[in-house]
N, C-alpha and C. Protein backbone atom coordinates (compact mmCIF):
# COMPACT_ATOMS: atom_id res chain seq x y z
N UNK A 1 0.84 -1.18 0.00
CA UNK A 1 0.00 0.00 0.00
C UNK A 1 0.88 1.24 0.00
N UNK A 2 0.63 2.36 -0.67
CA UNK A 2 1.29 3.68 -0.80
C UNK A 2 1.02 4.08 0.25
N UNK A 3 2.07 5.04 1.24
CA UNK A 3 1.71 5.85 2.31
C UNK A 3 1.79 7.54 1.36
N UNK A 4 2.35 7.76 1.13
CA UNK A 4 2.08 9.21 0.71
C UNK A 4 1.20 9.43 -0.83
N UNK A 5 0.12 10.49 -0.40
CA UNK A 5 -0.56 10.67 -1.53
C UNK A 5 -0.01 11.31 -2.90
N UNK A 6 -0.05 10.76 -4.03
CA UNK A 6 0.12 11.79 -5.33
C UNK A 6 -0.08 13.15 -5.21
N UNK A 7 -1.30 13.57 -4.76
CA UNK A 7 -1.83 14.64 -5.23
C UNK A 7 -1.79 15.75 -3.63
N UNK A 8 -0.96 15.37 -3.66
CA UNK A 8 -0.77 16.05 -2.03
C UNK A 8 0.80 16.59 -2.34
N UNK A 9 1.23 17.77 -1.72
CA UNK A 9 2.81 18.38 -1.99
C UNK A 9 2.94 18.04 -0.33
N UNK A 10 4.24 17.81 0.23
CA UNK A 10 4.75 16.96 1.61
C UNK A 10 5.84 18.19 1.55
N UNK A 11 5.91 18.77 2.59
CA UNK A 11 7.26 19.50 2.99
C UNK A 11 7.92 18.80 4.38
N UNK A 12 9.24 18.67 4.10
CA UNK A 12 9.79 18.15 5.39
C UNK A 12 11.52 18.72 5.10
N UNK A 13 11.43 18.43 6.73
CA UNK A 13 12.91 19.23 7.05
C UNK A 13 14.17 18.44 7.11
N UNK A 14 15.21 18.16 6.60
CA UNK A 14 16.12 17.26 6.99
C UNK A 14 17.59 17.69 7.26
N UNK A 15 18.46 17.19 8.29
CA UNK A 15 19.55 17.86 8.79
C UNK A 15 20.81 16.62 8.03
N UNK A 16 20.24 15.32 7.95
CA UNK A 16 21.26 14.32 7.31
C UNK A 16 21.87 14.92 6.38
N UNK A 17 22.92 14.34 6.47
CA UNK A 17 24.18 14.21 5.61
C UNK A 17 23.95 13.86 4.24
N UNK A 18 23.17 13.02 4.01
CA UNK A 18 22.84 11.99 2.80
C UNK A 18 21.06 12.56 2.28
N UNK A 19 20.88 13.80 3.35
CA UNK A 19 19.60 14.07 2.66
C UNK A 19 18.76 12.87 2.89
N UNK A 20 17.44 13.63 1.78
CA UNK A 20 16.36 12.10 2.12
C UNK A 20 15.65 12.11 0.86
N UNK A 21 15.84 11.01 1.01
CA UNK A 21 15.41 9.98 1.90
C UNK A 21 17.10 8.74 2.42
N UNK A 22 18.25 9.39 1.98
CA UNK A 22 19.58 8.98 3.10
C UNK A 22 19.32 7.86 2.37
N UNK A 23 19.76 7.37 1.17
CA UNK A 23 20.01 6.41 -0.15
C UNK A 23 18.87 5.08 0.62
N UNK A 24 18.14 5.28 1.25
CA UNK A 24 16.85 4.25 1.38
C UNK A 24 15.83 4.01 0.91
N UNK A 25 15.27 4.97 0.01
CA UNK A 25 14.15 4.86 -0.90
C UNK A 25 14.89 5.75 -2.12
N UNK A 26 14.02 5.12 -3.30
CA UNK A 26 14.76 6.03 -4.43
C UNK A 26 13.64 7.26 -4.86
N UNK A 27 14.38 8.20 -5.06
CA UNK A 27 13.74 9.54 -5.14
C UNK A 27 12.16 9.31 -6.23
N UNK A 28 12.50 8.37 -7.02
CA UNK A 28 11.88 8.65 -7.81
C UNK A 28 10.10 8.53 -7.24
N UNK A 29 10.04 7.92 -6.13
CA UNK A 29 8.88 7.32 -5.26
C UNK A 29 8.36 8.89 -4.42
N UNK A 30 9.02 9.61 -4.05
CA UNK A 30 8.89 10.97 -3.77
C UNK A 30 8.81 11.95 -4.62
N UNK A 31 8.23 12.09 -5.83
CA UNK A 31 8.24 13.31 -6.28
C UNK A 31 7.51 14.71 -6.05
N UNK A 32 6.98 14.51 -4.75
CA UNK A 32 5.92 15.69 -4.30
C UNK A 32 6.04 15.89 -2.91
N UNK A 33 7.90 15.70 -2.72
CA UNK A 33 8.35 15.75 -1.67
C UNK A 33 9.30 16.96 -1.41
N UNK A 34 9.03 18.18 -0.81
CA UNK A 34 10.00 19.47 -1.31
C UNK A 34 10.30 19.29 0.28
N UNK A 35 12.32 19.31 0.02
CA UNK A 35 12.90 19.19 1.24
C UNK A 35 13.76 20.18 1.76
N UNK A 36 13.64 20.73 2.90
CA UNK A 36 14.32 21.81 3.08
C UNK A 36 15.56 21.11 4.29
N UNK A 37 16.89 21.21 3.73
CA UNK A 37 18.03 20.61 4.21
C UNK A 37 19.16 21.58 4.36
N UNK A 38 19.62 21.17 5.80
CA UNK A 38 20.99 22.08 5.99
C UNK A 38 21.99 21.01 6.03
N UNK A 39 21.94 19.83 5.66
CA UNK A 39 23.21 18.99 5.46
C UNK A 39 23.47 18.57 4.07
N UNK A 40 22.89 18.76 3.26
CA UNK A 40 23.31 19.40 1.67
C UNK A 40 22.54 18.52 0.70
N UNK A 41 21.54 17.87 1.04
CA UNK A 41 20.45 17.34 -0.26
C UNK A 41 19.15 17.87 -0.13
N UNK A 42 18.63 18.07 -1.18
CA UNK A 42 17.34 18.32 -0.78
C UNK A 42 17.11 19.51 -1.57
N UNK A 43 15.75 20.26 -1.33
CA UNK A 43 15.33 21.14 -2.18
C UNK A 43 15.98 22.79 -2.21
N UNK A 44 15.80 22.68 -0.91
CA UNK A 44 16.22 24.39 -0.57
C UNK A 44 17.42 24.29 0.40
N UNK A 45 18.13 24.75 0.14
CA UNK A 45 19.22 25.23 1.22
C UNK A 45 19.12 25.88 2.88
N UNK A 46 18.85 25.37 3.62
CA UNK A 46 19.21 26.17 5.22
C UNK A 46 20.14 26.27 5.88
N UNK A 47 20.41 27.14 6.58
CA UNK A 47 21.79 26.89 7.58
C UNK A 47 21.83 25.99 8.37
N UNK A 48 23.20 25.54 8.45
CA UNK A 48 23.51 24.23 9.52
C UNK A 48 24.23 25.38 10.75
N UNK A 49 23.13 25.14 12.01
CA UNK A 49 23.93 26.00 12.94
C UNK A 49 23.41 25.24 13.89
N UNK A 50 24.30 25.16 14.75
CA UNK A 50 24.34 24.50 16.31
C UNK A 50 23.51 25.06 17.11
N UNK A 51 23.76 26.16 17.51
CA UNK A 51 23.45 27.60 17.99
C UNK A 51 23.80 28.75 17.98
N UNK A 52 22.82 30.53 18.16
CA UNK A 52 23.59 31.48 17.81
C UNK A 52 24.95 31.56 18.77
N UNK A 53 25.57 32.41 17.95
CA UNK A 53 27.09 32.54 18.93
C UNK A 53 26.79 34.85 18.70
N UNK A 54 27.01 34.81 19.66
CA UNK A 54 27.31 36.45 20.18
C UNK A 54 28.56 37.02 19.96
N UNK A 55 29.23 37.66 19.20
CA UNK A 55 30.54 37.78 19.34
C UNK A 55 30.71 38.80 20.74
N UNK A 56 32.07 38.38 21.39
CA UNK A 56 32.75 38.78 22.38
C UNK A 56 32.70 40.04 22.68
N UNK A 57 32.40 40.52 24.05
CA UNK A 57 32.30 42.38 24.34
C UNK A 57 34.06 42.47 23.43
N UNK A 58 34.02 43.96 23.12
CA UNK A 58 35.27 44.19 22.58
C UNK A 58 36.67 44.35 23.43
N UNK A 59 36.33 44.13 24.59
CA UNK A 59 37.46 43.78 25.71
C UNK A 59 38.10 42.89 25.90
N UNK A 60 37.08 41.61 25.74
CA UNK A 60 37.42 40.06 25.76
C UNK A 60 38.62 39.88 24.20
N UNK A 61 37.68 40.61 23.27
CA UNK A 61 38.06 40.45 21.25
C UNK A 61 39.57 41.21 21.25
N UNK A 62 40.20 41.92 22.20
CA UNK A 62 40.62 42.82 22.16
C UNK A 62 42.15 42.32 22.91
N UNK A 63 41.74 41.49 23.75
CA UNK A 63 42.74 40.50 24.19
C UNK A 63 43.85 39.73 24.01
N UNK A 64 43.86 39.29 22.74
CA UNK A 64 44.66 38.69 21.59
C UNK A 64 45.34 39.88 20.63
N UNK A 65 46.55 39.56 20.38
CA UNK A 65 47.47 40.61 19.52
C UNK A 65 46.19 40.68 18.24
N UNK A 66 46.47 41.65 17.65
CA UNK A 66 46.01 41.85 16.13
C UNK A 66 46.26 41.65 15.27
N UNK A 67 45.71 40.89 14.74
CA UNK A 67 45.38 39.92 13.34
C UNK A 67 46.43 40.29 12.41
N UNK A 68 47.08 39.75 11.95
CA UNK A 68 48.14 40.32 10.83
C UNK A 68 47.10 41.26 9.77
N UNK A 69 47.55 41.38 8.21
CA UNK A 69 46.91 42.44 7.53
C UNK A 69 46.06 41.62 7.02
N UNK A 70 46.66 40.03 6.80
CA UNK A 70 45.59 38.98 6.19
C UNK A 70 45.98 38.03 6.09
N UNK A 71 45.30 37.83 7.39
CA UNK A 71 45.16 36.28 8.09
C UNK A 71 44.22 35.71 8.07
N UNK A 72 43.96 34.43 7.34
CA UNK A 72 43.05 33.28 7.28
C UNK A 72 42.76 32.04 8.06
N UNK A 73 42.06 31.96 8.93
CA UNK A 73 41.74 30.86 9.89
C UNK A 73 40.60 29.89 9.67
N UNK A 74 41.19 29.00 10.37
CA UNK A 74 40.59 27.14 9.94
C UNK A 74 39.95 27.20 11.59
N UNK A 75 38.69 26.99 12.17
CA UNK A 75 38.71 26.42 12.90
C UNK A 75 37.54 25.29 12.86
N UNK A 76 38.02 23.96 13.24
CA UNK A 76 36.94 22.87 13.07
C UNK A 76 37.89 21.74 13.27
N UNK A 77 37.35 20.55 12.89
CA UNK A 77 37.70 19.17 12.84
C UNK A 77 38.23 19.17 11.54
N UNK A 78 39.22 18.39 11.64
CA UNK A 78 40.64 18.45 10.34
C UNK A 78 40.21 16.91 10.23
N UNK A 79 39.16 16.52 9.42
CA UNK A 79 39.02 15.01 9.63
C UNK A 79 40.10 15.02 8.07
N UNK A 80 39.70 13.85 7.36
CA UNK A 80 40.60 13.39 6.07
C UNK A 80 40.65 14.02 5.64
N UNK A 81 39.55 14.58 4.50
CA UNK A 81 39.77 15.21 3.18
C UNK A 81 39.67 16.70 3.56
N UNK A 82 39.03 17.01 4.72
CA UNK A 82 39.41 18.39 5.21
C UNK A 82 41.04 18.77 5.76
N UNK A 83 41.84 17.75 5.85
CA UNK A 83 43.25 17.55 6.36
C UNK A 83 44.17 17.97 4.81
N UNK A 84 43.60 17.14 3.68
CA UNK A 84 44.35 17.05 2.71
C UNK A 84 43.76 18.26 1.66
N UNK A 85 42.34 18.97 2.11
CA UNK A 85 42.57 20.22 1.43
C UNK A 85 43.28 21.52 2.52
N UNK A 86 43.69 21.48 3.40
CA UNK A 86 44.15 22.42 4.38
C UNK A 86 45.95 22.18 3.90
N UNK A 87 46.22 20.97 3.58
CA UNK A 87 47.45 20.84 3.00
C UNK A 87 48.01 21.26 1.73
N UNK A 88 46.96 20.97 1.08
CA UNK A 88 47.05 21.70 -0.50
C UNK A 88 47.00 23.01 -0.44
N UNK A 89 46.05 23.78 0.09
CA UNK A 89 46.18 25.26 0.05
C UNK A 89 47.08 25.90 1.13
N UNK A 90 47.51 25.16 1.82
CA UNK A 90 49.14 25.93 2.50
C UNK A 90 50.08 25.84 1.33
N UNK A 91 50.00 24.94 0.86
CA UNK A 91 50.84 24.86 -0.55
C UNK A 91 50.76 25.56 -1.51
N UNK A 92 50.00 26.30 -1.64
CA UNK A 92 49.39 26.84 -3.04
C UNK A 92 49.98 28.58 -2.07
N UNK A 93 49.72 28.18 -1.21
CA UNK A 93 49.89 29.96 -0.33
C UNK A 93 51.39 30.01 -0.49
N UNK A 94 51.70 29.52 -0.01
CA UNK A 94 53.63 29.63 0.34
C UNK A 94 54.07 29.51 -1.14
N UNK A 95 54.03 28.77 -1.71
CA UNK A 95 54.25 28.87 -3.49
C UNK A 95 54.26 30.76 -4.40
N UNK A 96 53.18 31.45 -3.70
CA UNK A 96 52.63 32.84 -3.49
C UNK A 96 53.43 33.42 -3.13
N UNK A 97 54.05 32.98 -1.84
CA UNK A 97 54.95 33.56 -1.08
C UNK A 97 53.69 34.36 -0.02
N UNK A 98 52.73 33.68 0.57
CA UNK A 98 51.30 34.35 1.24
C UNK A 98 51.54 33.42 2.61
N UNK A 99 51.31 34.09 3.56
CA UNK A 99 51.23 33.28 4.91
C UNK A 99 49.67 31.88 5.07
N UNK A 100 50.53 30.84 5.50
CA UNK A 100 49.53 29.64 5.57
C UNK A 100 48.30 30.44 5.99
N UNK A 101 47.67 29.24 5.62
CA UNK A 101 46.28 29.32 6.63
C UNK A 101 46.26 28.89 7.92
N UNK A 102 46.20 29.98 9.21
CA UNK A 102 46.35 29.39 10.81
C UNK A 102 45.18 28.32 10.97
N UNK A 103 45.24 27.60 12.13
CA UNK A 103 44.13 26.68 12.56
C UNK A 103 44.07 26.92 13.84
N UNK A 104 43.09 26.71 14.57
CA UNK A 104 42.87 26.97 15.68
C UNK A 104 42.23 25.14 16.32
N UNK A 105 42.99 25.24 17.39
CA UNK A 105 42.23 23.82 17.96
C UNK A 105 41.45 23.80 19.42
N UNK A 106 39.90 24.41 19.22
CA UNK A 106 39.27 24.75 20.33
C UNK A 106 37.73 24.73 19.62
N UNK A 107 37.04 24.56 20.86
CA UNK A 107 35.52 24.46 20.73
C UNK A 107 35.23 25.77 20.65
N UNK A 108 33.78 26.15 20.23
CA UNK A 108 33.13 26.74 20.08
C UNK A 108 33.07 27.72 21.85
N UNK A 109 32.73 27.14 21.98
CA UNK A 109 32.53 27.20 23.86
C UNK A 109 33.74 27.97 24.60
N UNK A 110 35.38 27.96 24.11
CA UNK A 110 36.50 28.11 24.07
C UNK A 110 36.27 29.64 24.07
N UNK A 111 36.61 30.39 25.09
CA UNK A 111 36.53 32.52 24.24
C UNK A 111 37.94 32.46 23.52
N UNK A 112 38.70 31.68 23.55
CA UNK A 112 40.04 31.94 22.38
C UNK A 112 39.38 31.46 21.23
N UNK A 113 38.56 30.25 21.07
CA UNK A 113 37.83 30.04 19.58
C UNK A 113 37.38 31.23 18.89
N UNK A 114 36.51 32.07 20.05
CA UNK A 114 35.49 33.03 19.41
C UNK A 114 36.52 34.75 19.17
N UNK A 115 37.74 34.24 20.08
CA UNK A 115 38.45 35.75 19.75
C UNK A 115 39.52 35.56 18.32
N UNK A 116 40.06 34.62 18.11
CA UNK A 116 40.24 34.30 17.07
C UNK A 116 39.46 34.85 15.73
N UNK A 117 38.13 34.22 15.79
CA UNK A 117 37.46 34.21 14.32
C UNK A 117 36.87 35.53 14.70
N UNK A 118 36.63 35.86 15.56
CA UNK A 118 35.87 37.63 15.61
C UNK A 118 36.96 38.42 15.04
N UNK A 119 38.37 38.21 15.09
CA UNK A 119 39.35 39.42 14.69
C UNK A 119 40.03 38.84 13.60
N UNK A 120 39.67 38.12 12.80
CA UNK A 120 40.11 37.47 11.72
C UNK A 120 39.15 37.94 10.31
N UNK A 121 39.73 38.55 9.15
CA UNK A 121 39.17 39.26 8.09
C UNK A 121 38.45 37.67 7.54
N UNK A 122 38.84 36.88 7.10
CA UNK A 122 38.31 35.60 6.29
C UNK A 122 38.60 34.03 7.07
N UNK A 123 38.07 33.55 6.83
CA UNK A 123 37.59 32.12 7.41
C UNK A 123 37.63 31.24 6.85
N UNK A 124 38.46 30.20 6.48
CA UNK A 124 37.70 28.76 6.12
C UNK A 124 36.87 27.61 6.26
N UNK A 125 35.97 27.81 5.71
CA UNK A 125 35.07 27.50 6.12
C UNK A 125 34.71 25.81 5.34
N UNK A 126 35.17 24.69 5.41
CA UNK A 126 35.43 23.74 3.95
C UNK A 126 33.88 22.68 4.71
N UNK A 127 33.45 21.98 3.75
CA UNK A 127 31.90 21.30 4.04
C UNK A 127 32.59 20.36 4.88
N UNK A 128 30.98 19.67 5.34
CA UNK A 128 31.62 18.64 6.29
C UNK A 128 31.83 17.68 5.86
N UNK A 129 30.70 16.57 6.78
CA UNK A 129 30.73 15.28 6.26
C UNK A 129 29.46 15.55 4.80
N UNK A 130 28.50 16.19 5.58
CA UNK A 130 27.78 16.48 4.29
C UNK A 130 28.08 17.80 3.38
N UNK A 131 27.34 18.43 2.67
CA UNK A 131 27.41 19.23 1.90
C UNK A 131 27.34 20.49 2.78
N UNK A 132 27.43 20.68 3.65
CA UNK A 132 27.24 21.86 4.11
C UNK A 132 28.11 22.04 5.39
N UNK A 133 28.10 22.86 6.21
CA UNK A 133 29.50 23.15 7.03
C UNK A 133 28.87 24.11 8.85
N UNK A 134 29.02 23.27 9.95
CA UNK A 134 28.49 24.41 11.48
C UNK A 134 29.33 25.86 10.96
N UNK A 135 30.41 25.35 10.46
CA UNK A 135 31.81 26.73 10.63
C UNK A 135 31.40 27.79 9.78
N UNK A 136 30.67 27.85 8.58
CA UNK A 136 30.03 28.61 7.42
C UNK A 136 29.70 29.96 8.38
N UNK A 137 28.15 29.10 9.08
CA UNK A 137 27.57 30.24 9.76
C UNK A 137 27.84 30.65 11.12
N UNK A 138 28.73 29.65 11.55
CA UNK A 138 29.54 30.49 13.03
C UNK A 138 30.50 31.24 12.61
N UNK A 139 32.04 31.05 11.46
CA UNK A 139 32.29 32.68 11.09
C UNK A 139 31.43 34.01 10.87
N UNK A 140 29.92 33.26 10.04
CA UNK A 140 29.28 34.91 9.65
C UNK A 140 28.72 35.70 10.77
N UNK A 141 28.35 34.75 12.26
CA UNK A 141 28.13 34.88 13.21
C UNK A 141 28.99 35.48 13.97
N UNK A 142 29.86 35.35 13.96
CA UNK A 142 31.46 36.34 14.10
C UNK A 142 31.88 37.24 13.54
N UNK A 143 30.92 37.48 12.11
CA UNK A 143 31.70 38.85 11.27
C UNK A 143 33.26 38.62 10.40
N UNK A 144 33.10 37.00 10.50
CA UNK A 144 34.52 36.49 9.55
C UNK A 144 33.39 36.34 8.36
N UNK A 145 34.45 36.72 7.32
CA UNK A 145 33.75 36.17 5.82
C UNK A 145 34.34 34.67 5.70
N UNK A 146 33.34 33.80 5.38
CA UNK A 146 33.57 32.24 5.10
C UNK A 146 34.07 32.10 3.75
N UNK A 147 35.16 31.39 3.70
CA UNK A 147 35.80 30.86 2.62
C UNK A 147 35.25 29.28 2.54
N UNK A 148 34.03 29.46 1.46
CA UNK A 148 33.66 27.90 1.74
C UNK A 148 34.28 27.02 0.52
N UNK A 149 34.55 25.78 0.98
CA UNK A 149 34.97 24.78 0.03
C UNK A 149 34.28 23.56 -0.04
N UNK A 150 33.96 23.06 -1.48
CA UNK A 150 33.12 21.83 -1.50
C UNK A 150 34.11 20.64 -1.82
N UNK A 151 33.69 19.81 -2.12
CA UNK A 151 34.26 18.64 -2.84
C UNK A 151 34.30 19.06 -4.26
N UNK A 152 35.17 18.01 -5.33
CA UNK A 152 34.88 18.32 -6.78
C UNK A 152 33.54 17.31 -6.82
N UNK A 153 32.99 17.68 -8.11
CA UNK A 153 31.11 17.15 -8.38
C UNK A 153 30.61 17.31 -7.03
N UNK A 154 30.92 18.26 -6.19
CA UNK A 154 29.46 18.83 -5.35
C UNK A 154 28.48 19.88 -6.46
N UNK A 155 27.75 19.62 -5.24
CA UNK A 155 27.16 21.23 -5.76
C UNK A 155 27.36 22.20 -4.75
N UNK A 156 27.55 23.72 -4.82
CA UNK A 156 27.32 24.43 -3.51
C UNK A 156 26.06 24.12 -2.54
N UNK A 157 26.26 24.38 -1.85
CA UNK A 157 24.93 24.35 -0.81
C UNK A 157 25.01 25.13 -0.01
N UNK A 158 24.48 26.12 -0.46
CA UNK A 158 24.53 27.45 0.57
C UNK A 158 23.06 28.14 0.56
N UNK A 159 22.44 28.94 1.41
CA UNK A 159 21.85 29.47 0.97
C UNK A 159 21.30 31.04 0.25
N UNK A 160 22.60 31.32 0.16
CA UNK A 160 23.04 32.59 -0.40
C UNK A 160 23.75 32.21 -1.50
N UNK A 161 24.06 32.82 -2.68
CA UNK A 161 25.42 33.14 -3.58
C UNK A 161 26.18 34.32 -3.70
């Protein structure tokens, strides 16, 4: 027996990685299924955010020396392929003769995480496991511009261009 009607449009929200229906049913059985996803399948694009973040009174931000003229910061989980594009573009920088990209190794929760990316002009911001990235909208949440990076044959998934 069919559970969802033809003639009916279904909106639903999904945060997976793999989207949905997450390679368990094939799309083609959903076509009157419009999905709004912040982990990168689906119809419309949303932000993937944990929670808002406040940037730091300017006393706390103010704490840490000042940012070179242009300095680019990584902060997140350096899993694989986020390891081996953080390696490639230090490479591509110094080749330039341009200072690496810094990384920072601290939580969110951390006020050196948040004084960091508050006084930092640009951000890297690279996807996660899915198509989309927490770090995107906790730099813009900070007032860092996100340097986002996908995989090759992604698509962006943002909800801005």
């Amino acid at each position: 027996a069919q559970v969802l009607r033809r003639d009916v449009v279904y909106v639903t929200v999904s945060q997976h990685d793999g989207g949905l229906p997450a390679g368990l049913l094939p799309e083609s059985i959903l076509p009157n299924v419009l999905v709004l996803s912040s982990g990168g399948f689906g119809h419309v694009a949303l932000p993937n955010m944990l929670k808002e973040l406040r940037p730091l009174p300017s006393a706390a931000a103010e704490a840490l020396p000042p940012p070179g003229p242009f300095e680019v910061w990584f902060a997140g989980t350096l899993h694989s392929f986020r390891a081996r594009w953080l390696v490639a573009i230090n490479a591509a920088l110094r080749r330039q003769g341009l200072a690496p990209i810094r990384t920072i190794r601290a939580l969110p929760s951390d006020p050196a995480w948040r004084q960091r990316l508050q006084g930092a002009a640009l951000c890297l911001t690279p996807r996660g496991m899915g198509r989309s990235s927490f770090s995107t909208f906790e730099a813009l949440q900070l007032g860092c511009v996100p340097i986002y990076i996908y995989a090759v044959g992604d698509s962006p998934w943002l909800p801005y261009h």
